[in-house]
N, C-alpha and C. Protein backbone atom coordinates (compact mmCIF):
# COMPACT_ATOMS: atom_id res chain seq x y z
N UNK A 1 -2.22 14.75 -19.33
CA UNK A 1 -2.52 16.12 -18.99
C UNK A 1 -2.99 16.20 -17.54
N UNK A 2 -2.57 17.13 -16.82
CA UNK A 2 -2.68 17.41 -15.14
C UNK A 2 -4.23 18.03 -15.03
N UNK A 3 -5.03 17.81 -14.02
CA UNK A 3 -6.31 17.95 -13.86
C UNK A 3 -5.39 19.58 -13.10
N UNK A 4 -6.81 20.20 -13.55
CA UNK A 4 -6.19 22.18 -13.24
C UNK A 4 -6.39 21.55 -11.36
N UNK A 5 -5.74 22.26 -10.56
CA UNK A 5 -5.27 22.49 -9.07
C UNK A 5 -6.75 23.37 -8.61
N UNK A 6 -7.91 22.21 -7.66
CA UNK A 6 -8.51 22.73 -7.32
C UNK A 6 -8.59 22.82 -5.78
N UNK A 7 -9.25 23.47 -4.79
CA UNK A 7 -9.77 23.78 -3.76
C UNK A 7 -10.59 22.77 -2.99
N UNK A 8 -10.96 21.85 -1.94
CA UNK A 8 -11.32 20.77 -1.53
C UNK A 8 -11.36 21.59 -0.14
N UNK A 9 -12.98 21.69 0.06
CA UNK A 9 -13.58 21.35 1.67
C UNK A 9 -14.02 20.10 2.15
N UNK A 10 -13.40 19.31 3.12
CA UNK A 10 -13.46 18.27 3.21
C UNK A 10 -13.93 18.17 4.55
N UNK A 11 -14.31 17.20 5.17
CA UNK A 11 -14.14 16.67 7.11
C UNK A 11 -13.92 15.40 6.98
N UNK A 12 -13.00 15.38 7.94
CA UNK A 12 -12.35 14.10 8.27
C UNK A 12 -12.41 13.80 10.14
N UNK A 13 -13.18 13.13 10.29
CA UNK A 13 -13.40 12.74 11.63
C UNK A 13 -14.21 13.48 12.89
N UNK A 14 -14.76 14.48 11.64
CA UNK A 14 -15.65 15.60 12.27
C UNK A 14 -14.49 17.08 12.35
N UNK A 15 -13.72 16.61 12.05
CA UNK A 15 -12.50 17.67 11.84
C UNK A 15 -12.94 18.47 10.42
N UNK A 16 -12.72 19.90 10.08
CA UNK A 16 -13.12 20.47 8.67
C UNK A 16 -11.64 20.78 8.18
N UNK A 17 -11.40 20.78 7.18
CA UNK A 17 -10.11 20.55 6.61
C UNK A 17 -10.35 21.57 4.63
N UNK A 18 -9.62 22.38 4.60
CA UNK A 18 -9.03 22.84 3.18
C UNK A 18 -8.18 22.52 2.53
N UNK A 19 -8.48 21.81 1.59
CA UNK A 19 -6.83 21.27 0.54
C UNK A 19 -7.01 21.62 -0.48
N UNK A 20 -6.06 21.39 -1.29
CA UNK A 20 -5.96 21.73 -2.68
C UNK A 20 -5.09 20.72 -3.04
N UNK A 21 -5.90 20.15 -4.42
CA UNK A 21 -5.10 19.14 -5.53
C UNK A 21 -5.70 19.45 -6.84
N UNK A 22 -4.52 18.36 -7.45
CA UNK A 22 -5.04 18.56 -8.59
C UNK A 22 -5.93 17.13 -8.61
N UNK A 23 -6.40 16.38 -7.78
CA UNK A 23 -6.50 15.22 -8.16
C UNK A 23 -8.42 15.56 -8.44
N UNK A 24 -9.21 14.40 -9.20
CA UNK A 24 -10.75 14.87 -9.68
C UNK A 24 -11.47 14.73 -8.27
N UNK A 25 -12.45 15.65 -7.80
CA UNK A 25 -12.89 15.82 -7.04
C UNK A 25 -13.62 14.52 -6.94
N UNK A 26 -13.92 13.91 -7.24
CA UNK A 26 -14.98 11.84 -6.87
C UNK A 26 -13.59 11.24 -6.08
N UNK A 27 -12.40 11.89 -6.81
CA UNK A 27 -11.06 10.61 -6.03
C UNK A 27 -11.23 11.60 -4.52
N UNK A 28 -11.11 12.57 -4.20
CA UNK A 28 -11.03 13.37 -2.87
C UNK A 28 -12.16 12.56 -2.08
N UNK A 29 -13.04 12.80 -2.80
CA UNK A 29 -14.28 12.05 -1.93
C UNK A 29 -14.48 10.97 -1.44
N UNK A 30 -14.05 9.91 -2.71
CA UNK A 30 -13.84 8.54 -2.62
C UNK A 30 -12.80 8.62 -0.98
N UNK A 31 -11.63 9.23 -1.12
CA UNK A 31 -10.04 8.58 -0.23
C UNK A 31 -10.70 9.36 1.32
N UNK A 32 -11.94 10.08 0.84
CA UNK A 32 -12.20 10.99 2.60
C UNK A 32 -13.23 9.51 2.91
N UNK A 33 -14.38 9.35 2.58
CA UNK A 33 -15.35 8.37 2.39
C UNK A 33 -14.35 7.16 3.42
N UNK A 34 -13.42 6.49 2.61
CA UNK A 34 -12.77 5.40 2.70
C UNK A 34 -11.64 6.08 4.04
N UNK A 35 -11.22 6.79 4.24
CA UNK A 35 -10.38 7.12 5.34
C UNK A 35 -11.60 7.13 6.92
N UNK A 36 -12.71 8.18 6.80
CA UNK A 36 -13.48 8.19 7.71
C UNK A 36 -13.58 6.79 8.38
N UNK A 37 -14.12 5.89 7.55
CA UNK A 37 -14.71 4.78 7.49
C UNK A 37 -13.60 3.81 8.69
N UNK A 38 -12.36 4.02 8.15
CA UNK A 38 -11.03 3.10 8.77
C UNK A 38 -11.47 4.00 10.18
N UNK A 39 -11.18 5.29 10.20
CA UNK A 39 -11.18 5.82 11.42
C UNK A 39 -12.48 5.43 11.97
N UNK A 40 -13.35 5.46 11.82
CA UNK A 40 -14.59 4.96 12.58
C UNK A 40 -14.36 3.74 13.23
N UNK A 41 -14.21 2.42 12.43
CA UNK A 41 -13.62 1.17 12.83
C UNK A 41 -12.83 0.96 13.98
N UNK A 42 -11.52 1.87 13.40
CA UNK A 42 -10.96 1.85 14.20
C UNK A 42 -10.74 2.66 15.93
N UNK A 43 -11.75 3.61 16.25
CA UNK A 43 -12.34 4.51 16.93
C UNK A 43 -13.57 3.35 17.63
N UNK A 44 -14.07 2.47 16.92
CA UNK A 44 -15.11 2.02 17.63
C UNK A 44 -14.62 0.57 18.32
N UNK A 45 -13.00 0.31 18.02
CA UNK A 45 -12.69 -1.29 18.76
C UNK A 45 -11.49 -0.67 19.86
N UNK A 46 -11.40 0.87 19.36
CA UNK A 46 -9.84 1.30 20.50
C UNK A 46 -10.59 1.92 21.98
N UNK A 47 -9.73 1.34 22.50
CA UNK A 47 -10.18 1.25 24.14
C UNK A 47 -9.32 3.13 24.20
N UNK A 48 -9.61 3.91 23.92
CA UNK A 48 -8.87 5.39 23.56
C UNK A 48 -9.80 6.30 23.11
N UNK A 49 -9.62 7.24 22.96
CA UNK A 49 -10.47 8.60 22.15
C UNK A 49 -9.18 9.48 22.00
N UNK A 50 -7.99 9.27 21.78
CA UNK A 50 -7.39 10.41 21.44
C UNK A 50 -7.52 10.17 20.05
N UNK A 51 -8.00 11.80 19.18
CA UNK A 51 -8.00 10.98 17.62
C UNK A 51 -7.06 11.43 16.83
N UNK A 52 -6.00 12.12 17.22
CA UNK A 52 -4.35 12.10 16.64
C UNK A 52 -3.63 10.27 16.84
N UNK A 53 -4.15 9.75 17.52
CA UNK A 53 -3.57 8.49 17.54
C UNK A 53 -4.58 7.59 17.01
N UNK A 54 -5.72 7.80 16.86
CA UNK A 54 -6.75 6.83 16.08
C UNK A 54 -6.46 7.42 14.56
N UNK A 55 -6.38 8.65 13.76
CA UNK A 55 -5.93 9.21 12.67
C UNK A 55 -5.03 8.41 12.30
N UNK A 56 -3.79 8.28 13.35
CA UNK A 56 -2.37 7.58 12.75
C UNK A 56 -2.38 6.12 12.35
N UNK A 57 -2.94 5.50 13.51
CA UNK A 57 -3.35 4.16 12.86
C UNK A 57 -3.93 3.85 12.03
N UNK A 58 -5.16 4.78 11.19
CA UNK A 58 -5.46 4.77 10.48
C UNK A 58 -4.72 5.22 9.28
N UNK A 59 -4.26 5.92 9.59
CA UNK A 59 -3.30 6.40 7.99
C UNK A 59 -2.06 4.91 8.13
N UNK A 60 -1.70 4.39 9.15
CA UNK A 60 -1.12 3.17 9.45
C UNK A 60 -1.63 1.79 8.13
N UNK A 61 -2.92 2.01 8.52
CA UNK A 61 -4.19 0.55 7.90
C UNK A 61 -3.81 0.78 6.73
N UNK A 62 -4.06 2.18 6.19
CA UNK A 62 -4.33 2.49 5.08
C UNK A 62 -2.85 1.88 4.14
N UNK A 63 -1.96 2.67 4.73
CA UNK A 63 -0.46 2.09 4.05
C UNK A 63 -0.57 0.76 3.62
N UNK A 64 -0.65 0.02 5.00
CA UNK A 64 -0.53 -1.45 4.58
C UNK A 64 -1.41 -1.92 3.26
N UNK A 65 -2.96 -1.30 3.42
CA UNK A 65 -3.49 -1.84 2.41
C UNK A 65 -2.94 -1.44 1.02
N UNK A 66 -2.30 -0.31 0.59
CA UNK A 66 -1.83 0.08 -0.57
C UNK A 66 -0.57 -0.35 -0.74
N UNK A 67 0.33 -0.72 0.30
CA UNK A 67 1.64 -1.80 -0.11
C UNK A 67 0.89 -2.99 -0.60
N UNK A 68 0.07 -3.47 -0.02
CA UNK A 68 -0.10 -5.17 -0.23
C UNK A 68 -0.75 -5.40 -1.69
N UNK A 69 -1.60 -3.68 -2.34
CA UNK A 69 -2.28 -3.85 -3.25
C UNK A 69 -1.06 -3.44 -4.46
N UNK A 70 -0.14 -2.72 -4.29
CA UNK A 70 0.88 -3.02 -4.88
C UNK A 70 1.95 -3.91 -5.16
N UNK A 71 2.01 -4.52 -3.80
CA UNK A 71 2.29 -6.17 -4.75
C UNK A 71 1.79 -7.10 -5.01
N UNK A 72 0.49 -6.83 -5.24
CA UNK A 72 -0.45 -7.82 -5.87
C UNK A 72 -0.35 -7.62 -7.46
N UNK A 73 -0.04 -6.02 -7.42
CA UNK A 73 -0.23 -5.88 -9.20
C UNK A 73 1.39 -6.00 -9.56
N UNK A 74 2.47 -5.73 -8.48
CA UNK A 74 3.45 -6.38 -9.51
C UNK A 74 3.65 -8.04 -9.53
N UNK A 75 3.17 -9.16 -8.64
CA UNK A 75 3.03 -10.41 -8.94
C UNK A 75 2.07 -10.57 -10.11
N UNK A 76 1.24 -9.60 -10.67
CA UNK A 76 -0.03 -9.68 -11.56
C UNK A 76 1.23 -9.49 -12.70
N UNK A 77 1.29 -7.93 -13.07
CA UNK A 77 2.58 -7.65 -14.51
C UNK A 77 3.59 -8.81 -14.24
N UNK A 78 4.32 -9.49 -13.44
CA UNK A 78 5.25 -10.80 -13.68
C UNK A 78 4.77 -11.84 -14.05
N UNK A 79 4.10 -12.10 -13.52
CA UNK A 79 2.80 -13.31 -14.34
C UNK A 79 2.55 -12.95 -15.53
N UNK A 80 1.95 -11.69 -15.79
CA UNK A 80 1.94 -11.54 -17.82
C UNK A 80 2.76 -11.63 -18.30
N UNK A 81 4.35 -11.00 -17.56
CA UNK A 81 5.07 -11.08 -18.37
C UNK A 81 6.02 -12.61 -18.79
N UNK A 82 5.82 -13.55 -18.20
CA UNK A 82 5.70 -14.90 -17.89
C UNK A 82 4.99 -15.43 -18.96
N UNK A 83 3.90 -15.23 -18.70
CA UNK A 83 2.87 -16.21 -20.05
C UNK A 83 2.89 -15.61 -21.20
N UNK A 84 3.69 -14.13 -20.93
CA UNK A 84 3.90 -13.46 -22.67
C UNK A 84 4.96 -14.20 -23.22
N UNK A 85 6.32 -14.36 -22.16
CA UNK A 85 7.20 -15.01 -22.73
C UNK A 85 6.69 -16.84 -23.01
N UNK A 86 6.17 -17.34 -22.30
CA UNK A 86 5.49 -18.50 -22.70
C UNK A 86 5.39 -18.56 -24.19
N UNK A 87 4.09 -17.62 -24.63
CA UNK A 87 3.22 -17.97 -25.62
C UNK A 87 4.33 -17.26 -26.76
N UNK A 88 5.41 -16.32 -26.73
CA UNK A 88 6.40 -16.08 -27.47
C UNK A 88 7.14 -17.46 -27.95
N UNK A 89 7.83 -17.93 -26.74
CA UNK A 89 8.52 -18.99 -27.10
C UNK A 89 7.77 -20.43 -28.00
N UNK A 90 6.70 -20.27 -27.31
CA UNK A 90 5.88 -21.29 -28.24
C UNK A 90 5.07 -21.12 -29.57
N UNK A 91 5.46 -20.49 -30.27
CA UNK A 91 5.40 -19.18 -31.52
C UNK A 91 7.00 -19.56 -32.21
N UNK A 92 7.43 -20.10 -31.72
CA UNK A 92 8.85 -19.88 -32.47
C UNK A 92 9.10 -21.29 -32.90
């Protein structure tokens, strides 16, 4: 079941921002929390202040970390499905 489509005042980088999702307002918070954070980092080692290009790299970081955490969990489901077939075959 879809969480009802709510309204989200947010800031992101000192920027104020309106969205709307359906997603639970702790995940909005959580992904602003955790986005700021990259942008800060990354704002405090870049020899720069434009923050359309510190934003991008950051939405950049961010990608990578959610590709790499996605193939961590499909090497994770191939591995179960590995020792499922294991402990199948050794059952027979």
């Amino acid at each position: 079941m879809n969480m009802p489509v709510k309204k989200h005042a947010i800031t992101i980088a000192d920027e104020y921002y309106s969205m709307i999702s359906d997603e639970p307002e702790t995940v909005i918070a959580e992904a602003v929390v955790q986005l700021n954070e990259t942008i800060g980092a990354i704002a405090g080692q870049a020899n720069f202040v434009d923050k359309k290009r510190i934003a991008t790299l950051a939405a950049l970081q961010l990608s990578v970390q959610l590709i790499q955490v996605k193939n961590q969990l499909t090497a994770i489901e191939r591995a179960q499905r590995e020792i499922v077939c294991a402990i199948d075959q050794a059952n027979l």
